[in-house]
Protein backbone atom coordinates (compact mmCIF):
# COMPACT_ATOMS: atom_id res chain seq x y z
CA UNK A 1 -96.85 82.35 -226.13
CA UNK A 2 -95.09 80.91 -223.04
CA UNK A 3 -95.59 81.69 -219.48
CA UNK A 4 -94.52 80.71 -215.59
CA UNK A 5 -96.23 79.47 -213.00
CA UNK A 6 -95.53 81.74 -210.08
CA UNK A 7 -95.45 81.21 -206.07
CA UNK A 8 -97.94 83.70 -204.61
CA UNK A 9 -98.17 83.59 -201.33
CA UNK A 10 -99.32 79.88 -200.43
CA UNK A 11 -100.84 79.69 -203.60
CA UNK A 12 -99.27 79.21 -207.52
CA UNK A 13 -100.38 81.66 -209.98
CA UNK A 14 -99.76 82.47 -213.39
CA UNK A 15 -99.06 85.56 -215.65
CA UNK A 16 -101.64 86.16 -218.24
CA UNK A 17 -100.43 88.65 -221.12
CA UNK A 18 -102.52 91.26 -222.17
CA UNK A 19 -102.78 90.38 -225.59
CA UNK A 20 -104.34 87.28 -224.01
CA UNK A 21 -106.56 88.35 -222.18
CA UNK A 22 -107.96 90.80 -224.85
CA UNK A 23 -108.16 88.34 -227.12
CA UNK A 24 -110.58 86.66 -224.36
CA UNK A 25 -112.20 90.39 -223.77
CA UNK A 26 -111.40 89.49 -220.23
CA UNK A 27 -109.52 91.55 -217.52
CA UNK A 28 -108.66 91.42 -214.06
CA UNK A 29 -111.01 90.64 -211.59
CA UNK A 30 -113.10 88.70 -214.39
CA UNK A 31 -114.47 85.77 -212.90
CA UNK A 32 -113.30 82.40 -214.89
CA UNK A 33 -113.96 78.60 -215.45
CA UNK A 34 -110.83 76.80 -215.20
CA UNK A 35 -110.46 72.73 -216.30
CA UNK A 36 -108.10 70.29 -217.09
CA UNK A 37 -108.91 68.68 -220.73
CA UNK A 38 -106.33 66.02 -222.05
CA UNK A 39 -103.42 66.89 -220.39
CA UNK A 40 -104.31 70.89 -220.47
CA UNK A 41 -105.64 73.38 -218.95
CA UNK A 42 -108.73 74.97 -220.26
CA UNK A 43 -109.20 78.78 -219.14
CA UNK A 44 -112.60 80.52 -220.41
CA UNK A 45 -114.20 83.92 -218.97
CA UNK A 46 -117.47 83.12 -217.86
CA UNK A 47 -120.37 85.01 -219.55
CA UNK A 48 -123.42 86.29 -218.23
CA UNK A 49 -125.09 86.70 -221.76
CA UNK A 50 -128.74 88.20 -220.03
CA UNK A 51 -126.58 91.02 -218.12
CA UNK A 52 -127.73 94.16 -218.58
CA UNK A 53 -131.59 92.97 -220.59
CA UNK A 54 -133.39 94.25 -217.79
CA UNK A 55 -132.09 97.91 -218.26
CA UNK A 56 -132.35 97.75 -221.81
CA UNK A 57 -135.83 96.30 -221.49
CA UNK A 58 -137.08 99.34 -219.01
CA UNK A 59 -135.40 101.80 -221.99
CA UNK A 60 -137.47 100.40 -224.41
CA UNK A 61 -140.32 100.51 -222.45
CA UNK A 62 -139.74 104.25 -221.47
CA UNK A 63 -139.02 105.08 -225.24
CA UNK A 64 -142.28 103.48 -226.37
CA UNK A 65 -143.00 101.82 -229.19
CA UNK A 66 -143.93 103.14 -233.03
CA UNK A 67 -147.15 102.87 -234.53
CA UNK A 68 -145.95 100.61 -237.10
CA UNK A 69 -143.80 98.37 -234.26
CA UNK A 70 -147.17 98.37 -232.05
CA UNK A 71 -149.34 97.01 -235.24
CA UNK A 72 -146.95 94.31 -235.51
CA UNK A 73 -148.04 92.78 -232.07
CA UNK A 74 -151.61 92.21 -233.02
CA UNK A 75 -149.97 89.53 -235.03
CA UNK A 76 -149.35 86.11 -233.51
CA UNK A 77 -146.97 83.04 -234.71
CA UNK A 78 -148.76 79.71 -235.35
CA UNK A 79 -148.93 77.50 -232.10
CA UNK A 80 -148.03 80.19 -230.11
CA UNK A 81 -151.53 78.68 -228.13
CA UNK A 82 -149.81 75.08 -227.74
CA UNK A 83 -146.49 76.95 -226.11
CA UNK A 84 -145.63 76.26 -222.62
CA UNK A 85 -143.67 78.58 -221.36
């Protein structure tokens, strides 16, 4: 797919189809990492991959836990001791 760079204002953008940018499940306004790689430019979204655990930690919490799920933490992994966390 082919595109323009564009004068935009003082600055040079460029047109980003939609197909595009759901293919990168980004939109606008998503914030992005932008390089040049051999000769190219490399575009990626960038991911916050821990957004939202907090919430979904506090639901769990709220929702409690089964009596088979709470059994399962009297159980520990080997060297779990020796871990440094």
């Amino acid at each position: 797919m082919q595109t323009a760079f564009r004068k935009m204002g003082n600055s040079v953008g460029m047109i980003v189809p939609k197909t595009i940018l759901q293919e990168l499940g980004a939109a606008a306004g998503t914030a992005i990492d932008v390089r040049v790689e051999d000769g190219g430019m490399i575009v990626k979204p960038i991911r916050h991959p821990r957004a939202g655990w907090a919430e979904d930690a506090e639901r769990v919490v709220a929702h409690g836990l089964t009596e088979e799920e709470a059994d399962w933490l009297a159980f520990g992994n080997e060297g779990d001791d020796e871990l440094t966390w």
